[in-house]
C-alpha atoms as a PDB file:
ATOM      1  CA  UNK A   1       9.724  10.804  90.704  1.00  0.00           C
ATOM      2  CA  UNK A   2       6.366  10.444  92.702  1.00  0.00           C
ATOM      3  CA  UNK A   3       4.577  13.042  93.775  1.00  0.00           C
ATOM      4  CA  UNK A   4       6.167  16.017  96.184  1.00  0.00           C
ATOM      5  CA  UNK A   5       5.027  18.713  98.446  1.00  0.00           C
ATOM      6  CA  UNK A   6       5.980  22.173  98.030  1.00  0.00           C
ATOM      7  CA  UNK A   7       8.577  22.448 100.966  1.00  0.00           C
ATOM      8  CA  UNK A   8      11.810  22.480  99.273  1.00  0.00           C
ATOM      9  CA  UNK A   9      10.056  23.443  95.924  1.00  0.00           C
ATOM     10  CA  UNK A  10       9.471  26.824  97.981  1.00  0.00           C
ATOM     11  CA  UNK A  11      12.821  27.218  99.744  1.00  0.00           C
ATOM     12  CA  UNK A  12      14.188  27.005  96.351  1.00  0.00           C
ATOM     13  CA  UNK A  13      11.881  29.317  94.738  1.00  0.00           C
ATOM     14  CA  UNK A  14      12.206  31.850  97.860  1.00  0.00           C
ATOM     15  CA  UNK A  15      16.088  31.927  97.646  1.00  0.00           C
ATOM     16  CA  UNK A  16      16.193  32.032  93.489  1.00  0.00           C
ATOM     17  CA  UNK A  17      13.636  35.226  93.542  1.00  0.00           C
ATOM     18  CA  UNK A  18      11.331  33.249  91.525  1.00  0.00           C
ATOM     19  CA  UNK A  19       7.839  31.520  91.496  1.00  0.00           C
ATOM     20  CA  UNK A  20       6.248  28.442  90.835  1.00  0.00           C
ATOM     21  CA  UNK A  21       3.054  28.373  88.514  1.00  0.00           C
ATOM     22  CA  UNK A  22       0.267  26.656  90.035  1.00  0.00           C
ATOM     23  CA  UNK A  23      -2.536  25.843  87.493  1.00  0.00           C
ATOM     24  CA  UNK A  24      -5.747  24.840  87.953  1.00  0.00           C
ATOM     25  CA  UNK A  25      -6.958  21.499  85.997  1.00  0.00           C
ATOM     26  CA  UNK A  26      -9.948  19.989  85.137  1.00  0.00           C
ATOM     27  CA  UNK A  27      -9.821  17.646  82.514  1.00  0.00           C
ATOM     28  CA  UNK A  28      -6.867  15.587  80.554  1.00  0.00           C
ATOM     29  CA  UNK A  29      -6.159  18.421  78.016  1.00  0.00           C
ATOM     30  CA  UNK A  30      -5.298  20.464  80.336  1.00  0.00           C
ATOM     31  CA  UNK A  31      -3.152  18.483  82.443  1.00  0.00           C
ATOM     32  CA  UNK A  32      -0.946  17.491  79.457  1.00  0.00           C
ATOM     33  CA  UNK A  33      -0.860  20.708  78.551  1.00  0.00           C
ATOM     34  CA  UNK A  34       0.971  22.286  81.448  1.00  0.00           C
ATOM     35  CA  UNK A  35       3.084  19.161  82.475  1.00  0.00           C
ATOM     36  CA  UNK A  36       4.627  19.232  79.026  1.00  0.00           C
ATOM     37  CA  UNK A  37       5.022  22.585  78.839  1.00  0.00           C
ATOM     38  CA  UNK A  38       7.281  22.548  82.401  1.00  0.00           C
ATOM     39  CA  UNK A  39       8.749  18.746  81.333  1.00  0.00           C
ATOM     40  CA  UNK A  40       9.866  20.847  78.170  1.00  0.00           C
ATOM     41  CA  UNK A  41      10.794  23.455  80.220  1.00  0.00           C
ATOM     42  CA  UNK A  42      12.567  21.541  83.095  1.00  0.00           C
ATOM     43  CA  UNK A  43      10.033  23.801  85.872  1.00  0.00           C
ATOM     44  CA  UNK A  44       8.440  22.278  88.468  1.00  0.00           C
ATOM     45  CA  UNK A  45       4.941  22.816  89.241  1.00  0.00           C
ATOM     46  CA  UNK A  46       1.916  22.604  91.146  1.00  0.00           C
ATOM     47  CA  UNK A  47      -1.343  21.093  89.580  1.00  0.00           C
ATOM     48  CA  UNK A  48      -4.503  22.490  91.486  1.00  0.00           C
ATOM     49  CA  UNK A  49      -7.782  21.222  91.813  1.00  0.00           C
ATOM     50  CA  UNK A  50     -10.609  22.858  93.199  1.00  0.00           C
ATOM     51  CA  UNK A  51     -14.008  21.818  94.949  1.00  0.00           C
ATOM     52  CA  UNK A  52     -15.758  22.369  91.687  1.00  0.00           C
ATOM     53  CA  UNK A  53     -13.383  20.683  89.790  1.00  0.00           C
ATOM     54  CA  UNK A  54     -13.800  17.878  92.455  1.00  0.00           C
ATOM     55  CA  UNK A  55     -17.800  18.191  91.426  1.00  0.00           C
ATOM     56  CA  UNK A  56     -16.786  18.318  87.955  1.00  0.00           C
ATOM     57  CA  UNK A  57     -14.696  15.620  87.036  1.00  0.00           C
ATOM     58  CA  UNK A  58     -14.586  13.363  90.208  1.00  0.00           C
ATOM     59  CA  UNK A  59     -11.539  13.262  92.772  1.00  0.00           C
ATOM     60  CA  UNK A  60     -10.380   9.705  91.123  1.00  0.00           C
ATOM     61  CA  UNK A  61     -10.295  10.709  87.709  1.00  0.00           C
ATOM     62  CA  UNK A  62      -8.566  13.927  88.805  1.00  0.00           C
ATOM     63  CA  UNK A  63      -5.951  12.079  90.730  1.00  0.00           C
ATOM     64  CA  UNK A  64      -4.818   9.078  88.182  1.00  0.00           C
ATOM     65  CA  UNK A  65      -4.729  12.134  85.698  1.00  0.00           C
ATOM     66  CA  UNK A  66      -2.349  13.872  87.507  1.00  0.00           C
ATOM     67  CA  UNK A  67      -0.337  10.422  88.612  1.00  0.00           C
ATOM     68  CA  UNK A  68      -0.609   9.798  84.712  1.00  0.00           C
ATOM     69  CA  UNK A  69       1.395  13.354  84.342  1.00  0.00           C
ATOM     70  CA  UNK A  70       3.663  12.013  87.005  1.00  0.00           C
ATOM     71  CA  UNK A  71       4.908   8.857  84.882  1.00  0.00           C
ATOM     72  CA  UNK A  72       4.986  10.911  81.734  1.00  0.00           C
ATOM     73  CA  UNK A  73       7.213  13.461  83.093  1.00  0.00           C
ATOM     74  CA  UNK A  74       9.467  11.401  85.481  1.00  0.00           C
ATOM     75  CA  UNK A  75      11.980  14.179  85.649  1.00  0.00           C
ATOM     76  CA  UNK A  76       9.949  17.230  87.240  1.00  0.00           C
ATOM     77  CA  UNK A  77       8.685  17.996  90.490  1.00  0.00           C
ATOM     78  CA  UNK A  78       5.060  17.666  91.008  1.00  0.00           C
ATOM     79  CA  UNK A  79       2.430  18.698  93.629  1.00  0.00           C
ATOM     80  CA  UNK A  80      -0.769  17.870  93.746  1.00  0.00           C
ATOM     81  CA  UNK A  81      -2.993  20.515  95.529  1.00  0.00           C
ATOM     82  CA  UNK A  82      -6.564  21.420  96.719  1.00  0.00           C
ATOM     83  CA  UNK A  83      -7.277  24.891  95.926  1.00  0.00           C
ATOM     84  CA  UNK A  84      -9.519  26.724  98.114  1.00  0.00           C
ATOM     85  CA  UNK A  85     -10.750  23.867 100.726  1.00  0.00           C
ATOM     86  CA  UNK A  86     -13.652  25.005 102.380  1.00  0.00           C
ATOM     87  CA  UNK A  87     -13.761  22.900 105.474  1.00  0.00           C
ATOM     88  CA  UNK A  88     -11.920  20.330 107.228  1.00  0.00           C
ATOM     89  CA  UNK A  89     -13.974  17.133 105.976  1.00  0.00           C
ATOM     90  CA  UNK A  90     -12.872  18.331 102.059  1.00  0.00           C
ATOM     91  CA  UNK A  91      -9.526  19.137 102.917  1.00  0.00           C
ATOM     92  CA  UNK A  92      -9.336  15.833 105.159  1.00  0.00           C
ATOM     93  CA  UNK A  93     -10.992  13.780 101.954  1.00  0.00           C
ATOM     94  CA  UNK A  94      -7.537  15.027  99.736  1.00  0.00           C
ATOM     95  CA  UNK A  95      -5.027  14.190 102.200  1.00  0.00           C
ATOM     96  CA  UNK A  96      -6.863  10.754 102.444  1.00  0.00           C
ATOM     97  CA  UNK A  97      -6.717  10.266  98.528  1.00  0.00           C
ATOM     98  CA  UNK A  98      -3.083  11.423  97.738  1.00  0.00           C
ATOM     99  CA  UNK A  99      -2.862  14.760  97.323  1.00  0.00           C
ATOM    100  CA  UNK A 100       0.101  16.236  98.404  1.00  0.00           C
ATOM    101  CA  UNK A 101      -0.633  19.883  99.288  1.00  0.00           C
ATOM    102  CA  UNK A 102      -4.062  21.439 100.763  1.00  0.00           C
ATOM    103  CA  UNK A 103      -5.505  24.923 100.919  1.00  0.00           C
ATOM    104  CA  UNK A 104      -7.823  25.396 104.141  1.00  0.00           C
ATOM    105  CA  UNK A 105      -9.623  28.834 102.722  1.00  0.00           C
ATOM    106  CA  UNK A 106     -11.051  29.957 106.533  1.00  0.00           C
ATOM    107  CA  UNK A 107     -10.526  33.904 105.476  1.00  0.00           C
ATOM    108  CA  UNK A 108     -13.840  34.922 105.251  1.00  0.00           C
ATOM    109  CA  UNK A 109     -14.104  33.873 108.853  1.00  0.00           C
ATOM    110  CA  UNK A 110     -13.143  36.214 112.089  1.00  0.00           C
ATOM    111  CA  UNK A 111      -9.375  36.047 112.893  1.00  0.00           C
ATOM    112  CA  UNK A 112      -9.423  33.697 116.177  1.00  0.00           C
ATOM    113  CA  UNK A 113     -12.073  31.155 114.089  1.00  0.00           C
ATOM    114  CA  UNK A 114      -9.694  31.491 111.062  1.00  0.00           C
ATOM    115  CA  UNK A 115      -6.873  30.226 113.041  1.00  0.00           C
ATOM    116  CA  UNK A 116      -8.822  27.459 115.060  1.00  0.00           C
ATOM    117  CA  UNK A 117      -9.845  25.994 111.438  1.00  0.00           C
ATOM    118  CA  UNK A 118      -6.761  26.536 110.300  1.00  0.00           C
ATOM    119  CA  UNK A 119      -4.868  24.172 112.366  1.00  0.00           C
ATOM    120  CA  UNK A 120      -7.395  21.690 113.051  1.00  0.00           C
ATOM    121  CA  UNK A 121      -6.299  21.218 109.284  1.00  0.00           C
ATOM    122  CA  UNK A 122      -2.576  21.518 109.410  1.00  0.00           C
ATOM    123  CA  UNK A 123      -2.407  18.881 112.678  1.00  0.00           C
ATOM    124  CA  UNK A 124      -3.962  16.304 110.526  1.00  0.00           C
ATOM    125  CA  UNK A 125      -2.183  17.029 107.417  1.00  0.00           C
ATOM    126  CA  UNK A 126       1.320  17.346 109.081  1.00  0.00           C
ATOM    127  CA  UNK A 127       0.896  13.993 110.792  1.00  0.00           C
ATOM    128  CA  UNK A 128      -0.084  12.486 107.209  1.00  0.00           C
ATOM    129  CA  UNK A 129       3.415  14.291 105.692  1.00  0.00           C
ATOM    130  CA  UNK A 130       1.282  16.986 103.746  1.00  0.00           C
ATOM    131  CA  UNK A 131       1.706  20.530 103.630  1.00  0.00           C
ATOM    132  CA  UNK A 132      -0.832  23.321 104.318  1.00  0.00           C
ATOM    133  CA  UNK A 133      -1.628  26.828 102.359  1.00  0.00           C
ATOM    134  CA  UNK A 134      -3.792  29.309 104.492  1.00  0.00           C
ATOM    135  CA  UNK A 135      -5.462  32.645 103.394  1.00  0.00           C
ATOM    136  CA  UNK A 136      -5.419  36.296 105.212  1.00  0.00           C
ATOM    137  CA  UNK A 137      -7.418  38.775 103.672  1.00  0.00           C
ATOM    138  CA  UNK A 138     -10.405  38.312 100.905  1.00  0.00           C
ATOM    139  CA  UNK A 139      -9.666  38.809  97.289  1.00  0.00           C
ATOM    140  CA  UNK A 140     -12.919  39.861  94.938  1.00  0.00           C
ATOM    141  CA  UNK A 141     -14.594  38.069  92.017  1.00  0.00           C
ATOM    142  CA  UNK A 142     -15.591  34.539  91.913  1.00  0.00           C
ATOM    143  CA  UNK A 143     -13.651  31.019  91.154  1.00  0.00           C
ATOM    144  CA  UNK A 144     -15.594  28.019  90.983  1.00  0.00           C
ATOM    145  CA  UNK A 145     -17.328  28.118  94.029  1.00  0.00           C
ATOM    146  CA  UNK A 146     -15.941  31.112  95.695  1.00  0.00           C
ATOM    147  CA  UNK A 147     -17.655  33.761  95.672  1.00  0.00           C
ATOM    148  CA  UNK A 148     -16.555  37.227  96.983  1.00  0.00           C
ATOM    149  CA  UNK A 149     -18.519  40.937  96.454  1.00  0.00           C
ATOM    150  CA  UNK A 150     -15.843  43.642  95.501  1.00  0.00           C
ATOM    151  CA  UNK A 151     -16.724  45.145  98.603  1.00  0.00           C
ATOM    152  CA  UNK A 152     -16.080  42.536 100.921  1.00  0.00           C
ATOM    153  CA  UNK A 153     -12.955  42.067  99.808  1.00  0.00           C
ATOM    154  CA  UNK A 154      -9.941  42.909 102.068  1.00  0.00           C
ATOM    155  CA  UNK A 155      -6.105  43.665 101.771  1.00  0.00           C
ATOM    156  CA  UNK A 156      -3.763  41.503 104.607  1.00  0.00           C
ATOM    157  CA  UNK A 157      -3.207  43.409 107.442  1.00  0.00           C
ATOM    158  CA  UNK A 158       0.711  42.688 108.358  1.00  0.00           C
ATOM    159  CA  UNK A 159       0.168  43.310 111.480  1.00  0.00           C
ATOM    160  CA  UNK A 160      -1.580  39.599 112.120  1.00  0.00           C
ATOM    161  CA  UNK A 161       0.882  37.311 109.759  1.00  0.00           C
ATOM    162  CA  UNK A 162       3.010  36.740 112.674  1.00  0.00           C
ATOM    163  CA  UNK A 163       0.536  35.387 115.543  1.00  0.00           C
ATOM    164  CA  UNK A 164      -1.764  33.541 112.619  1.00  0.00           C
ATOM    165  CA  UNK A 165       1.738  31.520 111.605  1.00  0.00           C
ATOM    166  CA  UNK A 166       2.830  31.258 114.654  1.00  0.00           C
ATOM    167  CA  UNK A 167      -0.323  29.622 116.598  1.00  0.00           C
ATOM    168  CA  UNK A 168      -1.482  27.745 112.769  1.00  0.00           C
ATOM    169  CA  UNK A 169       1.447  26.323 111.492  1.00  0.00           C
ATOM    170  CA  UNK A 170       0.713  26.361 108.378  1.00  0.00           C
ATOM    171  CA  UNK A 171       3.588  26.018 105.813  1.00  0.00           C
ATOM    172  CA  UNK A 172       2.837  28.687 103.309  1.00  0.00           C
ATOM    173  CA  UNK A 173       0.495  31.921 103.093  1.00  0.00           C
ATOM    174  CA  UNK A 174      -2.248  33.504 100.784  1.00  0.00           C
ATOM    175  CA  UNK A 175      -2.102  37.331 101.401  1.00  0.00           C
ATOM    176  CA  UNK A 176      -4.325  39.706  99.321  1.00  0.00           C
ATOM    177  CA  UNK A 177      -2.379  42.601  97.468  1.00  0.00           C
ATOM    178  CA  UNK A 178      -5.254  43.298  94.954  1.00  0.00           C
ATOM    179  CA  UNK A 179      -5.278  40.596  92.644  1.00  0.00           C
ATOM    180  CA  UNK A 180      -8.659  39.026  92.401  1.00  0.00           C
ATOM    181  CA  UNK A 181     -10.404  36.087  90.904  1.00  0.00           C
ATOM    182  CA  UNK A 182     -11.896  35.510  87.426  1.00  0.00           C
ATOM    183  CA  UNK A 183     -11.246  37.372  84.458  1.00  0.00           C
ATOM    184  CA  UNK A 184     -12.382  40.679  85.446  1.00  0.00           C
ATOM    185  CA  UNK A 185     -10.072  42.149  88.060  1.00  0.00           C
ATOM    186  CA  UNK A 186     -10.076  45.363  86.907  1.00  0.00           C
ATOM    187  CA  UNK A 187     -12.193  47.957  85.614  1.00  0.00           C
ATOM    188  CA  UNK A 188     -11.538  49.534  82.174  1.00  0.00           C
ATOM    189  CA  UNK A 189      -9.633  52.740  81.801  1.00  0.00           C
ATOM    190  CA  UNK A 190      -7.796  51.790  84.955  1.00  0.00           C
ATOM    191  CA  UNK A 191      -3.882  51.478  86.266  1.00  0.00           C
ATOM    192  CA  UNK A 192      -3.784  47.885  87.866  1.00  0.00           C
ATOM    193  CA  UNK A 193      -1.627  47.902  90.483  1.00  0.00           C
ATOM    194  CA  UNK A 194      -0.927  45.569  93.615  1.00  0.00           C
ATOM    195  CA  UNK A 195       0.097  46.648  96.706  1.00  0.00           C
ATOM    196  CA  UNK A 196       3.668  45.331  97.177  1.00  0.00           C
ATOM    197  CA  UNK A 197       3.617  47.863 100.167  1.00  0.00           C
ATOM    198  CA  UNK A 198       1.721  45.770 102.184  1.00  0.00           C
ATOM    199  CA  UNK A 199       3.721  42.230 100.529  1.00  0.00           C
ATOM    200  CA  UNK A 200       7.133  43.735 101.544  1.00  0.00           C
ATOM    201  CA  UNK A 201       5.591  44.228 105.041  1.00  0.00           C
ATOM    202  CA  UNK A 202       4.402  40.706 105.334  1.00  0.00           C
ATOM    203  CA  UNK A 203       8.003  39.791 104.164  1.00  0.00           C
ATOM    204  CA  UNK A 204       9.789  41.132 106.857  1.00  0.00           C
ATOM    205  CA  UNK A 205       7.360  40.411 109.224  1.00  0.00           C
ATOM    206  CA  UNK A 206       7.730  36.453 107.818  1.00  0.00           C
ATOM    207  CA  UNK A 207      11.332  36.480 106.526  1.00  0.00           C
ATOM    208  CA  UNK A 208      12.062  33.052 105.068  1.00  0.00           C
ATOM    209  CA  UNK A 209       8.471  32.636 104.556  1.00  0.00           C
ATOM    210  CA  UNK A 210       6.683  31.553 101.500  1.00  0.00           C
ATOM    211  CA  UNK A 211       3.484  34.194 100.173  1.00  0.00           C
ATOM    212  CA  UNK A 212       1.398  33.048  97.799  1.00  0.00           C
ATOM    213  CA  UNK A 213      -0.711  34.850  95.316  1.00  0.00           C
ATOM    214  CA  UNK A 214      -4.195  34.152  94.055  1.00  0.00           C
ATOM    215  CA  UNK A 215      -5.999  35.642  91.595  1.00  0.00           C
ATOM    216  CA  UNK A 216      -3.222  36.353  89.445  1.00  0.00           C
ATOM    217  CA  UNK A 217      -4.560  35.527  85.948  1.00  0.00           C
ATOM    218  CA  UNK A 218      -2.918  37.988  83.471  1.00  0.00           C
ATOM    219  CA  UNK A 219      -6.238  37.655  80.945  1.00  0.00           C
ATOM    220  CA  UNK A 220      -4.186  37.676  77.523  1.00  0.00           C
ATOM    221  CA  UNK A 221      -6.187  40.177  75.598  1.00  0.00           C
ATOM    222  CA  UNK A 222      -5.775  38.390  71.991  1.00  0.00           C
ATOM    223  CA  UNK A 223      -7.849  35.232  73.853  1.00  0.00           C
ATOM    224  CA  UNK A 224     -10.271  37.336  75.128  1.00  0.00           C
ATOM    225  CA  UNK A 225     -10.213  39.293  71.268  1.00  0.00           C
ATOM    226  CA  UNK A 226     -10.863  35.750  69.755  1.00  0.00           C
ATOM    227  CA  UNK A 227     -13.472  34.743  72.062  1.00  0.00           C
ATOM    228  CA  UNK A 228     -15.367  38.240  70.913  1.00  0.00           C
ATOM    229  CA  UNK A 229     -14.728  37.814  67.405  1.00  0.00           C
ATOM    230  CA  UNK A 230     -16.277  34.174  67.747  1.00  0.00           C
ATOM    231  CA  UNK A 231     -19.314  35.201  69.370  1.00  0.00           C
ATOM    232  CA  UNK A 232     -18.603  35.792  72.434  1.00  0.00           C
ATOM    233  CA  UNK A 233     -19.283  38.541  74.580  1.00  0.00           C
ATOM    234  CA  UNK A 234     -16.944  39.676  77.223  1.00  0.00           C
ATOM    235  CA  UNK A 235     -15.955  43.544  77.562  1.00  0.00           C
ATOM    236  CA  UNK A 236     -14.113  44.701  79.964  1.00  0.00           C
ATOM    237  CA  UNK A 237     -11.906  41.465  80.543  1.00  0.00           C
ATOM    238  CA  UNK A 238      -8.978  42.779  82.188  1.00  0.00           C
ATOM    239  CA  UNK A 239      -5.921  40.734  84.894  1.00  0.00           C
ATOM    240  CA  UNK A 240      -2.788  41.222  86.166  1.00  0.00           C
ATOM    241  CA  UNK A 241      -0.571  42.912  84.279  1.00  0.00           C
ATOM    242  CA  UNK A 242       2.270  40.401  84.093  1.00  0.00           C
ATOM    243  CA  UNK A 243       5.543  42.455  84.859  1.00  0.00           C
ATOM    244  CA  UNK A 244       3.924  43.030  88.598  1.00  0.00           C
ATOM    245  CA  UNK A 245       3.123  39.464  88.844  1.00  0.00           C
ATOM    246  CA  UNK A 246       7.283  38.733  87.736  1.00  0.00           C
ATOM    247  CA  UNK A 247       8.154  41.533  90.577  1.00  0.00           C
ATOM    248  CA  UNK A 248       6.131  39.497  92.813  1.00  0.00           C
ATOM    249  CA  UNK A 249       7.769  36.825  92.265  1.00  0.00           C
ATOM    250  CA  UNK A 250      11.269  37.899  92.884  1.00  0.00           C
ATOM    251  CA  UNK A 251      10.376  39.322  96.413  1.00  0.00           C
ATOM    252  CA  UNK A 252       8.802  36.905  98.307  1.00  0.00           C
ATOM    253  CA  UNK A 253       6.212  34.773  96.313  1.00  0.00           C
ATOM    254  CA  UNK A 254       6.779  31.714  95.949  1.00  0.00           C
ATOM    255  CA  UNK A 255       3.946  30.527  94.053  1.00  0.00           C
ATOM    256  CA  UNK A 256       1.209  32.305  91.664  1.00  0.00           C
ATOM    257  CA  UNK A 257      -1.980  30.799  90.474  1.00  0.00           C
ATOM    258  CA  UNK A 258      -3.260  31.093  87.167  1.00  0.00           C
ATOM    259  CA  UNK A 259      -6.722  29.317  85.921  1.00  0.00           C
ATOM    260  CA  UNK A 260      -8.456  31.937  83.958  1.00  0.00           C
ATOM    261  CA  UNK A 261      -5.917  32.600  81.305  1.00  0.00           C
ATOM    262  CA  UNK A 262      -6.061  28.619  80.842  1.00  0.00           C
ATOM    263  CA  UNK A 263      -9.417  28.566  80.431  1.00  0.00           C
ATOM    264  CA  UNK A 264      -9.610  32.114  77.983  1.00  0.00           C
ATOM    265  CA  UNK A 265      -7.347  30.097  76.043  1.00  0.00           C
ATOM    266  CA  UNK A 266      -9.403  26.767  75.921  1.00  0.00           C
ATOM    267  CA  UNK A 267     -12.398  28.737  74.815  1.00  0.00           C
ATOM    268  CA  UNK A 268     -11.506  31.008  72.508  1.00  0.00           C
ATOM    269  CA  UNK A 269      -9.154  28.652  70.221  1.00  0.00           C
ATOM    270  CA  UNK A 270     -12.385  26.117  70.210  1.00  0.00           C
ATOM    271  CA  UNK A 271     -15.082  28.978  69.439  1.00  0.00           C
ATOM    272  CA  UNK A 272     -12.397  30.252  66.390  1.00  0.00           C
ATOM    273  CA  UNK A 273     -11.956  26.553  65.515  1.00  0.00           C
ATOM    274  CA  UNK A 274     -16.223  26.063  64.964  1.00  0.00           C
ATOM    275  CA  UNK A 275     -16.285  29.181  63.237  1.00  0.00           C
ATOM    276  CA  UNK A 276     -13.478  28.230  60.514  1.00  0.00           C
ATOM    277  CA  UNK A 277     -14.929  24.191  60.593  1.00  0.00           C
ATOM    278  CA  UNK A 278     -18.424  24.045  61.484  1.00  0.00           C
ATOM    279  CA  UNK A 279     -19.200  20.612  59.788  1.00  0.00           C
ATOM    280  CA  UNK A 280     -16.757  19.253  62.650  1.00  0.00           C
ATOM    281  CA  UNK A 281     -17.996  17.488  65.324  1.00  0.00           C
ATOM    282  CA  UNK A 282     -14.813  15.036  66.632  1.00  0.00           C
ATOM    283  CA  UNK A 283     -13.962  16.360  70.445  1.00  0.00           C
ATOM    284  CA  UNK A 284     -10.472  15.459  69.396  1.00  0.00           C
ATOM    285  CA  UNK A 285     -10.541  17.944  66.404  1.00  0.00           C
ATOM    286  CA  UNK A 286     -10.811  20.793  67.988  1.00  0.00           C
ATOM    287  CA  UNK A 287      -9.629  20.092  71.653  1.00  0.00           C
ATOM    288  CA  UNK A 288      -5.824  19.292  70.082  1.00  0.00           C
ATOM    289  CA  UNK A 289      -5.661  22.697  69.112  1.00  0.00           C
ATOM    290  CA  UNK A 290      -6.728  24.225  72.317  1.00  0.00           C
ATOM    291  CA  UNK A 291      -4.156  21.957  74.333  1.00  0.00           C
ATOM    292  CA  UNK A 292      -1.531  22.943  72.242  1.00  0.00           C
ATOM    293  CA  UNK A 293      -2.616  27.058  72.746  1.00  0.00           C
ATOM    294  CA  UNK A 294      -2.467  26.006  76.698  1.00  0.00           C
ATOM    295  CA  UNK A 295       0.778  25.063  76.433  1.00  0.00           C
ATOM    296  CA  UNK A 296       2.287  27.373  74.526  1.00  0.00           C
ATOM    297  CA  UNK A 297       0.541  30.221  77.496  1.00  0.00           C
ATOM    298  CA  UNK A 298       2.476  28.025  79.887  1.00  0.00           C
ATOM    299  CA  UNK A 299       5.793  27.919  78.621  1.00  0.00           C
ATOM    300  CA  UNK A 300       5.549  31.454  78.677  1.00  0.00           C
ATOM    301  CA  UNK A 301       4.682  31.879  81.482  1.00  0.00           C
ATOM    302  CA  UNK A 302       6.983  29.301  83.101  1.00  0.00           C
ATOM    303  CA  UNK A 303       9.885  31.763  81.173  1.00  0.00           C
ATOM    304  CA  UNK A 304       9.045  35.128  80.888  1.00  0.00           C
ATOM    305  CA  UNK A 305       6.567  35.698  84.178  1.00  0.00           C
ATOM    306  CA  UNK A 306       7.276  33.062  87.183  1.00  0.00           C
ATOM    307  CA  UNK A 307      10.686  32.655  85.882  1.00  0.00           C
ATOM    308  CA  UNK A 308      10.995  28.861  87.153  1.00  0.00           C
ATOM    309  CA  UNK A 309      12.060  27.312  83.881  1.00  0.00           C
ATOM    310  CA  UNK A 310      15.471  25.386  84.111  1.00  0.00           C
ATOM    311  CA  UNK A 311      14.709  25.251  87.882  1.00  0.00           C
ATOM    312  CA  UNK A 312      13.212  21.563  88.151  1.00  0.00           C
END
């Protein structure tokens, strides 16, 4: 099938109580990785790409990669998203060039210019038959290009979900329960939790409604034990803990991003790989391994934390 948006993907998700993984890419490994995992699974899924991926590894390459993934895996659902637009002309420049899906990220801005941004973005989109993610509230820690000091970040007030739908119309909603980007959320010694006080608010305030969560990277210790072991140096590495991300996802979440555990992963089965071979020098060597690590982090989560498996 060719590319979809996320509409019926959500309504699906919203009325099964579970979520759909939406994973950041930036290269071919990675893509294969997750589309196999989900064609293997039968789960749909949302491939994400962010401005710095953009930077990175150029919007075309991005794009045939993931329309490579869609004629590979024929039989799953597939969106293609911006993660975390910044303005209108980037958001504008992926609904031009195929994607499927756009983030406008306008949260750091005052309510009324949030909103104004907001659906400058989801006019043009709608009338090109793509769908629109918005953001309420700041989440803490840095992806890519995002950048936001732990205290500057802010938890959703419920109270403005309503009008900000309402006069947007955007099609699905960030909210910030206390997840928070990268791959340290939280400080040692502490009890993560979110706040699914102020979720189940937004819920009833938006019944029906898809919520999305960023920032939701569980940080699988034993990746970030192998990076450490293999030279690498990162204390303190701590996410999600995955059976609040899987009661997320049976309320109203619909989808749940996850990039650092991808990239945790990546790194640490290459830095073990050098350490066990290092008279090897073929990319291909020691990038198979590290795809086949990503996928096997996908299928699990696609089973045991979003719960979409079986639901393509």
């Amino acid at each position: 099938m060719p590319l979809v948006t996320s509409t019926e993907m959500f309504k699906k998700a919203y009325d099964g109580g579970y979520a759909i993984g939406a994973f950041n890419v930036n290269n071919m490994e990675i893509v294969q990785a997750i589309t196999e995992a989900c064609r293997e699974e039968k789960a749909p899924v949302i491939l994400q790409v962010s401005k710095g991926a953009r930077a990175y590894a150029n919007h075309t390459y991005l794009v045939k990669l993931v329309e490579a993934a869609v004629i590979e895996c024929p039989e799953i659902p597939i969106v293609l998203h911006l993660d975390h637009g910044p303005d209108f002309e980037t958001c504008k420049s992926c609904i031009d060039g195929g994607f499927t899906s756009v983030m406008i990220d306008a949260s750091s801005k005052p309510f009324a210019e949030n909103i104004e941004i907001t659906k400058r973005v989801v006019e043009y989109a709608h009338d090109h038959g793509v769908v629109v993610e918005a953001e309420l509230g700041t989440l803490a820690g840095i992806e890519d290009e995002v950048v936001v000091a732990e205290g500057h970040a802010s938890y959703t007030r419920p109270e403005e979900v309503e009008e900000f739908v309402s006069k947007t119309g955007c099609d699905s909603l960030a909210i910030a329960i206390g997840t928070s980007h990268g791959a340290y959320k939280f400080k040692p010694g502490t009890k993560p939790q979110l706040r699914f006080d102020v979720l189940e608010e937004v819920s009833k305030r938006l019944p029906g409604f898809p919520i999305v969560l960023h920032g939701s990277s569980s940080v699988p210790q034993e990746y970030v034990d192998m990076i450490n072991a293999h030279g690498g140096k990162m204390p303190g590495a701590i996410g999600v803990p995955e059976d609040q991300l899987r009661h997320a996802a049976e309320l109203s979440v619909c989808k749940i991003n996850i990039d650092s555990d991808l990239r945790l992963a990546m790194t640490g089965t290459i830095r073990a790989f050098f350490d066990a071979h290092p008279d090897k020098f073929d990319p291909r060597e020691y990038l198979k391994p590290a795809r086949a690590n990503i996928k096997e982090l996908v299928r699990h989560k696609l089973v045991d934390v979003l719960g979409c498996a079986g639901k393509a």
